[in-house]
N, C-alpha and C. Protein backbone atom coordinates (compact mmCIF):
# COMPACT_ATOMS: atom_id res chain seq x y z
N UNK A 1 133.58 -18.36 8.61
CA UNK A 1 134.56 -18.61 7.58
C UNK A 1 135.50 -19.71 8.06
N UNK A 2 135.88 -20.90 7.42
CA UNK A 2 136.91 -21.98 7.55
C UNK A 2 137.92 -21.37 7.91
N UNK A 3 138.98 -22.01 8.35
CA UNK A 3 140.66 -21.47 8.37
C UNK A 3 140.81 -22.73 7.89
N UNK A 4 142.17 -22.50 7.12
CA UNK A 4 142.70 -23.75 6.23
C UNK A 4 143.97 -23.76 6.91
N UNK A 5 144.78 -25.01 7.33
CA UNK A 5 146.21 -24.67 8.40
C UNK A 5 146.86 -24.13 7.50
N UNK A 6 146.57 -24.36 6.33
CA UNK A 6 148.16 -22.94 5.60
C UNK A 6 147.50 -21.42 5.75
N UNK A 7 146.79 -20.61 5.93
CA UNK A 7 146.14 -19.91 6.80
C UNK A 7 146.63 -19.56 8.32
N UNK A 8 146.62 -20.62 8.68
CA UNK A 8 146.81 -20.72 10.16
C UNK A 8 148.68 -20.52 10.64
N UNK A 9 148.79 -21.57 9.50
CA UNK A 9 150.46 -20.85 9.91
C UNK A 9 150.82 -20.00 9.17
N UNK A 10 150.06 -18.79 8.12
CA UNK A 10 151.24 -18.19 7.79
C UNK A 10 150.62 -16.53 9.22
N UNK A 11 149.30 -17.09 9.45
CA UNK A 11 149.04 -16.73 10.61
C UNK A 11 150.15 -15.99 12.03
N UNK A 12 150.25 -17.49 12.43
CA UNK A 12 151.48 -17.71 12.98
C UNK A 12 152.61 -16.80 12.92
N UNK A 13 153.30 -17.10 11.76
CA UNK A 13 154.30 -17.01 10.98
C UNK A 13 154.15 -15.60 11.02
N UNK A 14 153.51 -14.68 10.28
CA UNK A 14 153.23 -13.09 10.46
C UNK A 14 153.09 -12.96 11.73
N UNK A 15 153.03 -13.21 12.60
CA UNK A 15 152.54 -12.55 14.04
C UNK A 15 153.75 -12.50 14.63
N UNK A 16 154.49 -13.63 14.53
CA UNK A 16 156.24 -13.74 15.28
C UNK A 16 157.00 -12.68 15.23
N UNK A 17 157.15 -12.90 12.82
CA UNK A 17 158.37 -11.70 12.43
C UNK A 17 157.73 -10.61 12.36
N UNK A 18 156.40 -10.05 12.80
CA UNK A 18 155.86 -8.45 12.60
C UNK A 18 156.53 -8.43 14.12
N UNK A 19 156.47 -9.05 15.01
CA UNK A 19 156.69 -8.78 16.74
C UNK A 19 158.48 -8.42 16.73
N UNK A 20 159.29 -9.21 15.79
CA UNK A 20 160.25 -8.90 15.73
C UNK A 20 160.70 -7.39 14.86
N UNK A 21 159.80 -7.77 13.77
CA UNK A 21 160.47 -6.21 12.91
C UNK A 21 159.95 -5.09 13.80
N UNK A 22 158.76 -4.95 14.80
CA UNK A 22 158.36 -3.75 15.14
C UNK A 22 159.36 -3.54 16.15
N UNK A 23 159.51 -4.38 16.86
CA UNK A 23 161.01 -4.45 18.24
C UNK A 23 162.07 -3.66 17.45
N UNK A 24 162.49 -4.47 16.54
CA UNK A 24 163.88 -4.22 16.18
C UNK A 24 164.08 -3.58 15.00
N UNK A 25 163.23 -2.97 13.80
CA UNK A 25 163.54 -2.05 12.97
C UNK A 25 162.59 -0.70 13.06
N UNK A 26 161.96 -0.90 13.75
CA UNK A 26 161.22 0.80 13.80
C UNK A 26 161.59 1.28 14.80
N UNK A 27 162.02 2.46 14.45
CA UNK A 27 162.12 3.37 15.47
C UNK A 27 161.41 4.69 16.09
N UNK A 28 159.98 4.51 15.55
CA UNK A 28 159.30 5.39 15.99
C UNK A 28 158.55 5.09 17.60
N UNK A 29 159.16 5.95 18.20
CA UNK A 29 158.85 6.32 19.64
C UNK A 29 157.12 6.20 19.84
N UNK A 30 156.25 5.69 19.15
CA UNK A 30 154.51 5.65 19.27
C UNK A 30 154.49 4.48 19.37
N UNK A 31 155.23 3.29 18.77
CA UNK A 31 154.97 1.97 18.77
C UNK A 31 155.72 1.25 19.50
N UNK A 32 156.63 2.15 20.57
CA UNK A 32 157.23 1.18 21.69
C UNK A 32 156.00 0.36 22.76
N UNK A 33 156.40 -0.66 22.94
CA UNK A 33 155.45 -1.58 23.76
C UNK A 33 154.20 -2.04 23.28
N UNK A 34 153.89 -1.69 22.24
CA UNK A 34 153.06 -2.35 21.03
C UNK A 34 153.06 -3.95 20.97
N UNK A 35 152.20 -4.54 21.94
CA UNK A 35 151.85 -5.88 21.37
C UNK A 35 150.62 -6.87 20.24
N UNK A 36 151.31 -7.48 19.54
CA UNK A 36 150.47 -7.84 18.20
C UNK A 36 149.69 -9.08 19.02
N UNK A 37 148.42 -9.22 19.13
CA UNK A 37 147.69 -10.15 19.97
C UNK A 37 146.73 -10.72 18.69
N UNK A 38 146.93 -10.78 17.18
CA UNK A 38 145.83 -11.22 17.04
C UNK A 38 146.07 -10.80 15.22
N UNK A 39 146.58 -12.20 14.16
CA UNK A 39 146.74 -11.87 12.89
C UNK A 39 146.09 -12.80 12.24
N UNK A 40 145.09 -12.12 11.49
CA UNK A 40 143.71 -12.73 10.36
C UNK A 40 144.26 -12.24 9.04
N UNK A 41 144.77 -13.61 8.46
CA UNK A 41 145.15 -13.20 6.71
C UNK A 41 143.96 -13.49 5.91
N UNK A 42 143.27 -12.88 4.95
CA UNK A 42 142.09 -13.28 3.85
C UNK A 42 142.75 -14.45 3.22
N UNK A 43 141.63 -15.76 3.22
CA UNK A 43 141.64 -16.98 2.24
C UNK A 43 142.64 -16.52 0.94
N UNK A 44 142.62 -15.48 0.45
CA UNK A 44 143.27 -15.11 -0.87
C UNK A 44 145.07 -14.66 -0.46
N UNK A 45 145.18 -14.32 1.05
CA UNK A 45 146.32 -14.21 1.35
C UNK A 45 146.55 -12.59 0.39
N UNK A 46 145.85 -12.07 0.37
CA UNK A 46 146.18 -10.67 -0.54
C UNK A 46 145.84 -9.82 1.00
N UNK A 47 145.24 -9.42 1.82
CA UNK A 47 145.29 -8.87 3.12
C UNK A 47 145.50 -9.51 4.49
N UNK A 48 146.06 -8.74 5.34
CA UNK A 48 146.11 -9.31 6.44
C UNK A 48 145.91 -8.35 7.67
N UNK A 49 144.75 -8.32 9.07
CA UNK A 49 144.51 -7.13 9.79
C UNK A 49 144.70 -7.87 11.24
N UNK A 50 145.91 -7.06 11.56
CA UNK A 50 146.24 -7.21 12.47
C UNK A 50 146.56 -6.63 13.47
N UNK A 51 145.71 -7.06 15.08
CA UNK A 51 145.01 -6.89 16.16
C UNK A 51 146.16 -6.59 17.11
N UNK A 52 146.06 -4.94 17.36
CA UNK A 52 147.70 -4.67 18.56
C UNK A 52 147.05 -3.90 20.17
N UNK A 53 147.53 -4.64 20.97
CA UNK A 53 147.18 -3.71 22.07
C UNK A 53 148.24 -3.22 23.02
N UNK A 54 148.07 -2.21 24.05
CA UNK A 54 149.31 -1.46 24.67
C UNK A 54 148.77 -1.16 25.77
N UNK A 55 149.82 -1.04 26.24
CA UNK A 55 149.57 -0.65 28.05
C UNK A 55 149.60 0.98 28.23
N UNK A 56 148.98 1.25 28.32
CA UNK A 56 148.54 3.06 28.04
C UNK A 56 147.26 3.74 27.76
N UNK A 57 146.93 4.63 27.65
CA UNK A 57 146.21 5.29 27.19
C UNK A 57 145.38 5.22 25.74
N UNK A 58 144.15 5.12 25.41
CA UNK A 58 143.60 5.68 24.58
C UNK A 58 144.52 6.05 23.60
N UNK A 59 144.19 7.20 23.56
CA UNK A 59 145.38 8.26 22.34
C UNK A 59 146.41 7.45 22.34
N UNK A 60 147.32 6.74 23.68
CA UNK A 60 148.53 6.03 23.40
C UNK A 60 148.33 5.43 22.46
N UNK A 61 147.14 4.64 22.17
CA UNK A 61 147.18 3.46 21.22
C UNK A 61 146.79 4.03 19.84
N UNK A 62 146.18 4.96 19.71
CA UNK A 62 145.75 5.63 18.54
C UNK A 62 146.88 6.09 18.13
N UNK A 63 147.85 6.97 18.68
CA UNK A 63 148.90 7.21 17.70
C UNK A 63 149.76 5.98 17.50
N UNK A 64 149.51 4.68 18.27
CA UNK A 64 150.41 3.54 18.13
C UNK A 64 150.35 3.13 16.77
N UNK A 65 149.13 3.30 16.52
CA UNK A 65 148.06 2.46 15.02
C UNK A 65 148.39 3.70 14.06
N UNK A 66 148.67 5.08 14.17
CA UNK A 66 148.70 5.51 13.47
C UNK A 66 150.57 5.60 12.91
N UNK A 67 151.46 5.00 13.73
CA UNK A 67 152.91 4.62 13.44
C UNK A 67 152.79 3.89 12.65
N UNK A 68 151.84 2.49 13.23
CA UNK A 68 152.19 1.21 12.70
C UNK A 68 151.43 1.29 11.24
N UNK A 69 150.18 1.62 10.69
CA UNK A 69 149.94 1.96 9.81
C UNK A 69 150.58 2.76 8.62
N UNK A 70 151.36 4.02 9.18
CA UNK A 70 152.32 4.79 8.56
C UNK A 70 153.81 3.64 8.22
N UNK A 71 153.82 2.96 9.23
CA UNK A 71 155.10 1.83 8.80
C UNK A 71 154.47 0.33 7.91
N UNK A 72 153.95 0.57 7.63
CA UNK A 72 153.10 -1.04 6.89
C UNK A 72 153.49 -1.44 5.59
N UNK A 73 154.32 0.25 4.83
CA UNK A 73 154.94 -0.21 3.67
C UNK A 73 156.47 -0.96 3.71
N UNK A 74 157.11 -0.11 4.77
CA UNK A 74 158.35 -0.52 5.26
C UNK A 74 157.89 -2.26 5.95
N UNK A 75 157.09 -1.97 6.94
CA UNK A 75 157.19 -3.92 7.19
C UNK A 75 156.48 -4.91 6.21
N UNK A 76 156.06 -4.35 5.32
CA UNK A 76 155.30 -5.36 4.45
C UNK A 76 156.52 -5.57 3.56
N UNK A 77 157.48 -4.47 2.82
CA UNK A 77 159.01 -4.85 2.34
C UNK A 77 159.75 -5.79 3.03
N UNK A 78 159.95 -5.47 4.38
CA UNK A 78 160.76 -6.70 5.44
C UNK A 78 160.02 -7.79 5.18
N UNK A 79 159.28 -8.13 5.47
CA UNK A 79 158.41 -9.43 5.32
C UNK A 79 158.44 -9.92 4.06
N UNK A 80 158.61 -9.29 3.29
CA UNK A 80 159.12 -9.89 1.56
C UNK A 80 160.67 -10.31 2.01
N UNK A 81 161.16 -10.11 2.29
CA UNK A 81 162.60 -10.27 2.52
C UNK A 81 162.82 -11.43 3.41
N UNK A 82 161.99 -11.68 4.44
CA UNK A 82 162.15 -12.62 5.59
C UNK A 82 161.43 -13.86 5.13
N UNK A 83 159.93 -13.71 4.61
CA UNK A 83 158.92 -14.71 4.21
C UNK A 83 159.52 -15.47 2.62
N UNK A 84 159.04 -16.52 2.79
CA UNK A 84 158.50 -17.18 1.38
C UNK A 84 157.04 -17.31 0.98
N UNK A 85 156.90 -15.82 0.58
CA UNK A 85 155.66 -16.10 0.14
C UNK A 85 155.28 -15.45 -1.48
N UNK A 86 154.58 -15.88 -1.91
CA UNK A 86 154.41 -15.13 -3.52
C UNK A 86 153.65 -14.28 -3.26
N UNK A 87 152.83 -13.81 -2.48
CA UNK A 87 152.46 -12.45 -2.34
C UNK A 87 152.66 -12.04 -0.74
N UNK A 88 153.13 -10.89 -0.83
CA UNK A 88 152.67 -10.68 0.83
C UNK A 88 151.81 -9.39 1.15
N UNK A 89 150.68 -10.11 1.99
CA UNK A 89 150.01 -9.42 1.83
C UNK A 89 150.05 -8.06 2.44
N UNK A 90 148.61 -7.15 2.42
CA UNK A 90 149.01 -5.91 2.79
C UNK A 90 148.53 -5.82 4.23
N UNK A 91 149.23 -4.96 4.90
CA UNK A 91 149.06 -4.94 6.68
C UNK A 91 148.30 -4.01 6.74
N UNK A 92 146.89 -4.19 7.44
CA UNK A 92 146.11 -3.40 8.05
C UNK A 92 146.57 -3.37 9.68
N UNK A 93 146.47 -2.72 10.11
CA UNK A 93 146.89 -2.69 11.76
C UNK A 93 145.65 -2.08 12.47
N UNK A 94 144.81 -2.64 13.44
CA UNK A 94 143.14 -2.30 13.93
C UNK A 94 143.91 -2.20 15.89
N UNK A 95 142.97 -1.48 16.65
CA UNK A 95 142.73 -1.83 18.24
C UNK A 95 142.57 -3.27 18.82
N UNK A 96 142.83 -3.67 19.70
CA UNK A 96 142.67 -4.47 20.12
C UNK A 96 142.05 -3.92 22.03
N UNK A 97 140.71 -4.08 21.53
CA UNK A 97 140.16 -3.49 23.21
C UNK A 97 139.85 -5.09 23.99
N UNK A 98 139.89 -5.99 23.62
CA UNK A 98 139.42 -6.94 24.47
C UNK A 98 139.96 -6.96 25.92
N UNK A 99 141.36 -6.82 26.04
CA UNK A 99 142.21 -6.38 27.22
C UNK A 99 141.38 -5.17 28.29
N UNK A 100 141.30 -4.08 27.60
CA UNK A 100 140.43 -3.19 28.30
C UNK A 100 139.62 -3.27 28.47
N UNK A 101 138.44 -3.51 27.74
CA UNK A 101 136.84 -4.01 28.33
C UNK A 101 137.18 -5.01 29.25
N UNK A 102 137.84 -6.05 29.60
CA UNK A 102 137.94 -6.88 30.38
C UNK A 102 138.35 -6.22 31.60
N UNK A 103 139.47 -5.61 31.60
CA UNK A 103 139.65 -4.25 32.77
C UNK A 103 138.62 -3.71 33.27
N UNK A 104 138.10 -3.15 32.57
CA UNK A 104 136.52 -2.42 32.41
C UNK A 104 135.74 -3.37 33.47
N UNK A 105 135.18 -4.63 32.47
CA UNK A 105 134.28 -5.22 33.86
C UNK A 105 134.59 -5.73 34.53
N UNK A 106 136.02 -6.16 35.06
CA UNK A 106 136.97 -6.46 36.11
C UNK A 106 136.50 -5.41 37.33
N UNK A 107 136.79 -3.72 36.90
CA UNK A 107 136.50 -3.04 37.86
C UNK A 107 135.27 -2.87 38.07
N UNK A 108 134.09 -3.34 37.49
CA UNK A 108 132.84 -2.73 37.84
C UNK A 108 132.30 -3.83 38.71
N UNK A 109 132.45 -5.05 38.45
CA UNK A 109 132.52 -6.29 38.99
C UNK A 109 132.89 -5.82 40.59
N UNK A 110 134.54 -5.77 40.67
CA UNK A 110 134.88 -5.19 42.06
C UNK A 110 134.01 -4.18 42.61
N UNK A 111 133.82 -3.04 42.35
CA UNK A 111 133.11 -1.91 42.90
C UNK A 111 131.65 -2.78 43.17
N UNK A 112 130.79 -3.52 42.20
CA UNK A 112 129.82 -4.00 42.95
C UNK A 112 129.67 -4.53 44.49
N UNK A 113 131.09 -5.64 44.03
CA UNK A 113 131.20 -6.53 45.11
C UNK A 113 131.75 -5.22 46.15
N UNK A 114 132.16 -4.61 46.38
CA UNK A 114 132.67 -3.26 47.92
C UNK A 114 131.09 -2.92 48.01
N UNK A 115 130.63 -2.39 47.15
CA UNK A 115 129.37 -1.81 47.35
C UNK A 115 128.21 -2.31 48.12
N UNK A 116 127.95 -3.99 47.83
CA UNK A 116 127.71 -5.10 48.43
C UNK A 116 128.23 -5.46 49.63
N UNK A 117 129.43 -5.33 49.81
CA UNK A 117 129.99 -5.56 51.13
C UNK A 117 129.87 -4.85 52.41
N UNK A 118 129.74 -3.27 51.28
CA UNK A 118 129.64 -2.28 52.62
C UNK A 118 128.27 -2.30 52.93
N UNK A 119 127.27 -2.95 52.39
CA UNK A 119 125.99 -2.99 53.07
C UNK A 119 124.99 -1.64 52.19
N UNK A 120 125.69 -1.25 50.90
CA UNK A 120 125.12 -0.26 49.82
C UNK A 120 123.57 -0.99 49.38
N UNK A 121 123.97 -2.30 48.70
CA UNK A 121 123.08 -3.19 48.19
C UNK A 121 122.02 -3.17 48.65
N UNK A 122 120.67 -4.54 47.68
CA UNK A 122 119.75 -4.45 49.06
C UNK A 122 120.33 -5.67 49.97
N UNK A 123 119.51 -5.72 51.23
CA UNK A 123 119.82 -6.35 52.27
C UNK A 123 119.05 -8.04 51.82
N UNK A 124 119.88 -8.91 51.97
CA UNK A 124 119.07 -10.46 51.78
C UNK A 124 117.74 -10.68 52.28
N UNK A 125 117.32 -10.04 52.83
CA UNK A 125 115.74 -10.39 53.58
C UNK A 125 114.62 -9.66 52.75
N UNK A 126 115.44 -8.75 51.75
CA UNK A 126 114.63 -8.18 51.39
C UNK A 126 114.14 -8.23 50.54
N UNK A 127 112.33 -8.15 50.12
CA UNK A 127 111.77 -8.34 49.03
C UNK A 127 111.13 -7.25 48.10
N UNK A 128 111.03 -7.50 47.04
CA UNK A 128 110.85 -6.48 46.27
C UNK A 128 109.15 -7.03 46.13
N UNK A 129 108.15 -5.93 46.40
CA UNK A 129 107.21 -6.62 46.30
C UNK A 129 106.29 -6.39 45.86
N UNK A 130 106.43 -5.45 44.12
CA UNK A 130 105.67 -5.53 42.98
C UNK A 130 106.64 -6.82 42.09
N UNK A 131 107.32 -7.52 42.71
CA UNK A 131 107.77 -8.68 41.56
C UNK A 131 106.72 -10.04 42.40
N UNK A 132 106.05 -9.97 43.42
CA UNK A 132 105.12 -11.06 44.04
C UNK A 132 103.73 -10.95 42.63
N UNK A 133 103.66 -12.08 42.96
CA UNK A 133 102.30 -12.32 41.68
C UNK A 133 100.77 -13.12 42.76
């Protein structure tokens, strides 16, 4: 799908003041430390789903999404108030695992390389020798 730069900045533009309204007008204790990493508005500008991740737990983030979701009528009102826009669209709020899978093979990566080091692996001389033809 194209992005058109008015797309792109209202992109932008939503990702800033959602980072601000979630800071500074919600006060639900699930969406503290909630970072927005990632806002895709539809060509029609009638939806917008946007990508949050957190330093915590699983469940941390599931009830995070389930705040921020429960708050989407309240920030989609603020955002009428802050934006110039003729419609604003509606906030979907999704996971953002890219952070963690990257964690993920960060550590498996490491554990190879110890595993390898401690001499677990096979040894360099050695051949495997149903792969000879």
């Amino acid at each position: 799908m194209r992005e058109y730069p008015r797309t792109l900045r209202i992109n932008t533009q939503l990702q800033g003041e959602l980072s601000t309204l979630i800071r500074g007008e919600l006060s639900d204790p699930r969406v503290l430390g909630v970072t927005i990493t990632k806002v895709d508005v539809s060509p029609d500008l009638r939806n917008a789903r946007i990508s949050v991740s957190l330093l915590g737990s699983d469940e941390q983030l599931k009830d995070a999404l389930k705040g921020l979701n429960h708050a989407a009528g309240k920030l989609r009102y603020e955002l009428g108030e802050r934006l110039r826009l003729r419609h604003v669209p509606q906030l979907h709020f999704a996971a953002d695992t890219a952070l963690r899978e990257g964690d993920r093979i960060s550590a498996l990566i490491r554990a190879a390389v110890r595993s390898d080091d401690n001499g677990e692996g096979d040894s360099p001389g050695h051949r495997d020798e149903s792969s000879e033809t």
